[in-house]
N, C-alpha and C. Protein backbone atom coordinates (compact mmCIF):
# COMPACT_ATOMS: atom_id res chain seq x y z
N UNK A 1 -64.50 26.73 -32.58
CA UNK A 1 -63.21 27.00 -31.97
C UNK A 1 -62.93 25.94 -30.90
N UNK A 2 -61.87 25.20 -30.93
CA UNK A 2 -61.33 24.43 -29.89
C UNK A 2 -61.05 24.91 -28.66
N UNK A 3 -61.83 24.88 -27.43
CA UNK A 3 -61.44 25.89 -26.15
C UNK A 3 -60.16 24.67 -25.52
N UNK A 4 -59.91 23.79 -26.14
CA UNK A 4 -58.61 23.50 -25.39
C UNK A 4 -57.54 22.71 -26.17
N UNK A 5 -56.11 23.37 -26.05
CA UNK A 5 -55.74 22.37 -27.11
C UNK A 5 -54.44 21.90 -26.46
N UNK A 6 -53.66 21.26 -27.29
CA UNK A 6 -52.48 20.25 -26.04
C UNK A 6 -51.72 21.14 -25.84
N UNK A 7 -51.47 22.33 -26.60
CA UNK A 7 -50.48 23.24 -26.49
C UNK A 7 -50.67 23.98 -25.20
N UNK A 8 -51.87 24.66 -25.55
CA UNK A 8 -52.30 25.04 -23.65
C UNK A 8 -51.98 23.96 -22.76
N UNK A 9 -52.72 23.05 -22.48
CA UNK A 9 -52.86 22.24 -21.57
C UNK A 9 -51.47 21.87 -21.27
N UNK A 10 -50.62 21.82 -22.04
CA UNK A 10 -49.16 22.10 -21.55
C UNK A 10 -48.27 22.94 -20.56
N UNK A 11 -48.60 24.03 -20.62
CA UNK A 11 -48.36 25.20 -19.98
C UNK A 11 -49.46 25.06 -18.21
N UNK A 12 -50.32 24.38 -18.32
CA UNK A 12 -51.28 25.12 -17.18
C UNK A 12 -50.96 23.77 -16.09
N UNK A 13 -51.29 24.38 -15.02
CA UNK A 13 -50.71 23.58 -13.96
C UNK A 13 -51.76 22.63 -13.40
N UNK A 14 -51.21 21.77 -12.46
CA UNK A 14 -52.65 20.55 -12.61
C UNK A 14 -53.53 21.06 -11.47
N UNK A 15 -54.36 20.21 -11.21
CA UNK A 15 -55.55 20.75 -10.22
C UNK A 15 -54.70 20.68 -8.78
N UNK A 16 -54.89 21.36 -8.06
CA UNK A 16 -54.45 21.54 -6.28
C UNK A 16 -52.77 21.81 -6.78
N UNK A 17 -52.13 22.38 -7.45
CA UNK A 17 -50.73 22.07 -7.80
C UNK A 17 -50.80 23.91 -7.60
N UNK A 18 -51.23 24.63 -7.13
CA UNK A 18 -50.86 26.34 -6.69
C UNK A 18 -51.98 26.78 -5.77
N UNK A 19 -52.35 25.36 -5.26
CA UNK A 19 -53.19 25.62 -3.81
C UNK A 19 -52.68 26.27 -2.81
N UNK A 20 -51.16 25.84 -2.44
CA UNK A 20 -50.65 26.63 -1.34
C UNK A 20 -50.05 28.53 -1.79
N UNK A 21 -50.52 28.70 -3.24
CA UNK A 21 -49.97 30.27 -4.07
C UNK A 21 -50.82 30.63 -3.36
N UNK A 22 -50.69 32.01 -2.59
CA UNK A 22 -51.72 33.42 -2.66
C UNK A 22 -52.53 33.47 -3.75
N UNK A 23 -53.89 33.73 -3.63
CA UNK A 23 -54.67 34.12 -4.86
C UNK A 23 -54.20 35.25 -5.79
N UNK A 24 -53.74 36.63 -5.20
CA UNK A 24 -53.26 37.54 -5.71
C UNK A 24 -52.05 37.13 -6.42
N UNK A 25 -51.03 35.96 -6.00
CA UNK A 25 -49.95 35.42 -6.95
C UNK A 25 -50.64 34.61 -8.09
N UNK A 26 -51.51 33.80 -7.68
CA UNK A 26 -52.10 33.19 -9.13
C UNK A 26 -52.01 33.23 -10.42
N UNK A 27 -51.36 32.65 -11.17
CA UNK A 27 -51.54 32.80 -12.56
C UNK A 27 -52.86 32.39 -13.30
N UNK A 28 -53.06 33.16 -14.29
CA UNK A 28 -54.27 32.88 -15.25
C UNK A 28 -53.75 33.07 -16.51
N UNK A 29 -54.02 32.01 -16.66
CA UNK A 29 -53.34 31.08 -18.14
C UNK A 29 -54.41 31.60 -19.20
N UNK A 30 -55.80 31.25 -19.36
CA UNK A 30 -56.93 31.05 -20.35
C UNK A 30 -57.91 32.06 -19.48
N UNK A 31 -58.74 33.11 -20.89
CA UNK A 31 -59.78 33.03 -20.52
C UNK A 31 -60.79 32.72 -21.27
N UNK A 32 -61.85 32.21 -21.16
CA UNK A 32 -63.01 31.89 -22.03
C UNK A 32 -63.98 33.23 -21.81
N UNK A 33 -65.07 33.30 -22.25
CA UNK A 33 -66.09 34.65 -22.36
C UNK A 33 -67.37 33.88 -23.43
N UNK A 34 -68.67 34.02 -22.70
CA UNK A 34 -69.65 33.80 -23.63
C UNK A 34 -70.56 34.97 -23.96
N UNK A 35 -70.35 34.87 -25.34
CA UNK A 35 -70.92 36.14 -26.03
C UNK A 35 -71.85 37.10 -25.51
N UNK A 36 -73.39 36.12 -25.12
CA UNK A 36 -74.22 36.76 -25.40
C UNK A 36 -74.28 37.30 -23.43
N UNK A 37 -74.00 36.26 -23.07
CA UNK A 37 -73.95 37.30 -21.28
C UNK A 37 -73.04 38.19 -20.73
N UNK A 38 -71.96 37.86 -21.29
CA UNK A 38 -70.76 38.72 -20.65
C UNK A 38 -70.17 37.60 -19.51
N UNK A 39 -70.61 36.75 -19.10
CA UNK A 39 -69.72 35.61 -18.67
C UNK A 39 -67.99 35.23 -18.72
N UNK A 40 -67.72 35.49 -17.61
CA UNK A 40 -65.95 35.00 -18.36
C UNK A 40 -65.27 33.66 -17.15
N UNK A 41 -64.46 32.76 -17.34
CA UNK A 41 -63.93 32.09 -16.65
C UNK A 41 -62.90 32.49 -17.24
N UNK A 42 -61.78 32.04 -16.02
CA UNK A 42 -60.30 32.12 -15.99
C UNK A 42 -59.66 31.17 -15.47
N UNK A 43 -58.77 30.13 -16.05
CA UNK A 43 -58.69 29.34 -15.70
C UNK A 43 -57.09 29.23 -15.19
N UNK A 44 -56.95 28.63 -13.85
CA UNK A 44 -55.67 28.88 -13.18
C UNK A 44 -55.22 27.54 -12.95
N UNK A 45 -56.09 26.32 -13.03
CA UNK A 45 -55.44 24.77 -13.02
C UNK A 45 -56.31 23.97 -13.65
N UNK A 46 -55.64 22.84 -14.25
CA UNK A 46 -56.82 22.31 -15.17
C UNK A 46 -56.48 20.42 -15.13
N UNK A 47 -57.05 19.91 -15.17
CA UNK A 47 -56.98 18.36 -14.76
C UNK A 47 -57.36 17.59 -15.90
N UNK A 48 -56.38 16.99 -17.20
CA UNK A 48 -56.71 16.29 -18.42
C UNK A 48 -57.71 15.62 -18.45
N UNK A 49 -57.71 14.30 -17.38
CA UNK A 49 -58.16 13.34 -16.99
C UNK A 49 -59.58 13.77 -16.97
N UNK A 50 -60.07 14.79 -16.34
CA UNK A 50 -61.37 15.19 -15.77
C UNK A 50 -62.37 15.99 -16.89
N UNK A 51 -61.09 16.84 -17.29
CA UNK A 51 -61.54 17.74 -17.87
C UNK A 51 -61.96 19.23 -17.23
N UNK A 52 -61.68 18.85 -15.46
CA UNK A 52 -61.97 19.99 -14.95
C UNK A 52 -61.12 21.06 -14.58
N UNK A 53 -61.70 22.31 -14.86
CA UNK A 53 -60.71 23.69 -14.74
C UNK A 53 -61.23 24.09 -13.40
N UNK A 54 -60.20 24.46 -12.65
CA UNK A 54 -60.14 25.30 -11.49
C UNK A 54 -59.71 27.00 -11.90
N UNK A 55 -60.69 27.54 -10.93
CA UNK A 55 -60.26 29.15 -11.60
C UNK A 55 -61.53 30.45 -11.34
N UNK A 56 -61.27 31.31 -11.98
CA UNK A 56 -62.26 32.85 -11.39
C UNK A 56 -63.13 33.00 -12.29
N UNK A 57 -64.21 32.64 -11.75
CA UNK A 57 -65.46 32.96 -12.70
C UNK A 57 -66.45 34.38 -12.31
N UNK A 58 -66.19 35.28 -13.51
CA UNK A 58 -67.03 36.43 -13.31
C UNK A 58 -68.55 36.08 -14.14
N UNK A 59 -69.30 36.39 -13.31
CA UNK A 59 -70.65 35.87 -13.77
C UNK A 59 -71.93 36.82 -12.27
N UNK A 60 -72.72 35.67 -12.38
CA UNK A 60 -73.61 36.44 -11.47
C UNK A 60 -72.96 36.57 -10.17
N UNK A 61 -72.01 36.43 -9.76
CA UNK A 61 -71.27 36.75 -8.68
C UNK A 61 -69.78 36.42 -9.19
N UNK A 62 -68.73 36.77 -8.33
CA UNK A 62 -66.88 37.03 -9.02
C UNK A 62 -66.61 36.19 -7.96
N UNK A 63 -66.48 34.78 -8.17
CA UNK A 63 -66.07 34.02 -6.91
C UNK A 63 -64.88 32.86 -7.93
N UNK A 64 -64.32 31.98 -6.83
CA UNK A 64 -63.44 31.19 -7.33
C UNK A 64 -63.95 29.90 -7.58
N UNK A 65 -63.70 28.55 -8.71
CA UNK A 65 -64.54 27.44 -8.54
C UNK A 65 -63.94 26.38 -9.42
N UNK A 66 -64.78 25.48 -9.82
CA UNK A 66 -64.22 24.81 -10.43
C UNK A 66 -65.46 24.61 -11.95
N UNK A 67 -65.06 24.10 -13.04
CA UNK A 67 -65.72 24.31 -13.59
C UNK A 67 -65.45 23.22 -14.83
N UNK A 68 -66.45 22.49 -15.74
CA UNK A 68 -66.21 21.41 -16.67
C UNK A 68 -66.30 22.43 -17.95
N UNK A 69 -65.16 21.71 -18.59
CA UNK A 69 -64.97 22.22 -19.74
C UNK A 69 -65.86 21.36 -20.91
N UNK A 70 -66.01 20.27 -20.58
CA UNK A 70 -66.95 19.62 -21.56
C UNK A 70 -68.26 20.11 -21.35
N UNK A 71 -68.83 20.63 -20.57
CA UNK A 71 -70.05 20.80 -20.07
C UNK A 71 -69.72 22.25 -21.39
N UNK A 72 -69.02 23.51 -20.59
CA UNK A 72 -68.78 24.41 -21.72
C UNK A 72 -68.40 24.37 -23.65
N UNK A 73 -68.37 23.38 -23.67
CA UNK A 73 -67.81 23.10 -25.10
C UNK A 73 -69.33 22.66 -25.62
N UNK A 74 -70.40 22.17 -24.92
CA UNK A 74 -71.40 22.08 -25.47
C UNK A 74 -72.35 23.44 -25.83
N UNK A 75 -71.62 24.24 -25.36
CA UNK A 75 -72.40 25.49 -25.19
C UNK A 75 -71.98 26.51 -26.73
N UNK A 76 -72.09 26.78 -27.87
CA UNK A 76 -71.29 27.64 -29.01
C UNK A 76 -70.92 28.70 -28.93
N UNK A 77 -71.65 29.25 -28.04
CA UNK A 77 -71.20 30.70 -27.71
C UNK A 77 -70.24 31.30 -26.79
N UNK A 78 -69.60 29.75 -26.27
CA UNK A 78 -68.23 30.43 -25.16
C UNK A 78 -67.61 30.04 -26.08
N UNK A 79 -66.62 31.33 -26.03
CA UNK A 79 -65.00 30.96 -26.71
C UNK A 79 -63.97 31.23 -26.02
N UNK A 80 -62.55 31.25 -26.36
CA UNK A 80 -61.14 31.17 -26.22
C UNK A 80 -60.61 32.55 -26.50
N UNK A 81 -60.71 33.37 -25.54
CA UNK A 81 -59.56 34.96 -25.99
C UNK A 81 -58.35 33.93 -26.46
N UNK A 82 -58.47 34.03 -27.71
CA UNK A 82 -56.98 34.26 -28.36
C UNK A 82 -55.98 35.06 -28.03
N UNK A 83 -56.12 36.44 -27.48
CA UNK A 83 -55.08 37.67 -27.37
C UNK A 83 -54.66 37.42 -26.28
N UNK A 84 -55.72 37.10 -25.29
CA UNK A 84 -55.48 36.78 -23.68
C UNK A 84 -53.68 35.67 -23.25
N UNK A 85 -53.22 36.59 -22.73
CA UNK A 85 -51.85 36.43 -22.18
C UNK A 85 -51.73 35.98 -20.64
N UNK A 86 -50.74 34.94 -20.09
CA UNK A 86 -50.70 34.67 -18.73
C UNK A 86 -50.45 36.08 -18.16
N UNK A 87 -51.51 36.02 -16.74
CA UNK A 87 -51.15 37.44 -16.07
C UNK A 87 -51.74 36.86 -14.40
N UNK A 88 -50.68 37.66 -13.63
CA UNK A 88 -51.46 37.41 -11.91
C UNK A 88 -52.90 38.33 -11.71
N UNK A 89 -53.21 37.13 -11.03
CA UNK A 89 -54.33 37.56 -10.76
C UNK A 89 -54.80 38.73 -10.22
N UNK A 90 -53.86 39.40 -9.91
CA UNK A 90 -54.03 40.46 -9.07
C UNK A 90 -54.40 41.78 -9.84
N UNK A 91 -53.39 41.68 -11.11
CA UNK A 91 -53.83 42.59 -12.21
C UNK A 91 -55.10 42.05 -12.93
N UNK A 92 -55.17 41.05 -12.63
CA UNK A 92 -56.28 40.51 -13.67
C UNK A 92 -57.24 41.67 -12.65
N UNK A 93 -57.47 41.04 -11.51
CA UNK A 93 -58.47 41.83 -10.68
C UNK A 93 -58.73 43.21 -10.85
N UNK A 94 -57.98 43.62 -11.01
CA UNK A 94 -58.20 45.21 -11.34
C UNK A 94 -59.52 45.75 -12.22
N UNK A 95 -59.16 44.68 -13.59
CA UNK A 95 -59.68 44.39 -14.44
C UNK A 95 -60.72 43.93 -14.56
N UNK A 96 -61.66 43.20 -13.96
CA UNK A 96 -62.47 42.28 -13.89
C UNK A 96 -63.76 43.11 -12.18
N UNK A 97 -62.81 43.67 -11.41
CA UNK A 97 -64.12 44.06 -10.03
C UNK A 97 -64.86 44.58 -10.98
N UNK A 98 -66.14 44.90 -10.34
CA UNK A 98 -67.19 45.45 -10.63
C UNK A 98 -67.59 47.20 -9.61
């Protein structure tokens, strides 16, 4: 599965470009999820050039970061929610505390 394609990368905003948004306003465009941990990133800005996604990673701790998508694409077991729809973060949160 292609975790990024031009069509997304169209839509998502560039890196530091909703720095000055409230987190709770945040949009989250993508999420990825790897199978076998329960791992998920969410990605809220993303930089062509770099390849790097800015965004909420639930994992061994629910913090905010930045994160390489090439680094993840080497990995087979993260994929692309297909169903996954832009939503603020705020609902996302609901969703996602522990």
């Amino acid at each position: 599965m292609e975790l990024m394609t031009e069509e997304l990368q169209k839509n998502l905003p560039k890196l530091y470009d909703t720095e000055d948004t409230k987190i709770e306003d945040k949009i989250v465009y993508i999420r990825y999820y790897e199978i076998n941990s329960g791992w998920q990133w969410f990605i809220t800005e993303y930089s062509s050039s770099d390849r790097l996604c800015f965004g909420y990673v639930c994992g061994f701790e629910n913090e905010w970061g930045y994160f390489s998508l090439e680094e993840m694409e080497q990995i087979d077991s993260i994929i692309r929610d297909e169903m996954f729809r832009p939503i603020k973060f705020s609902e996302l949160n609901k969703s996602t505390e522990k």
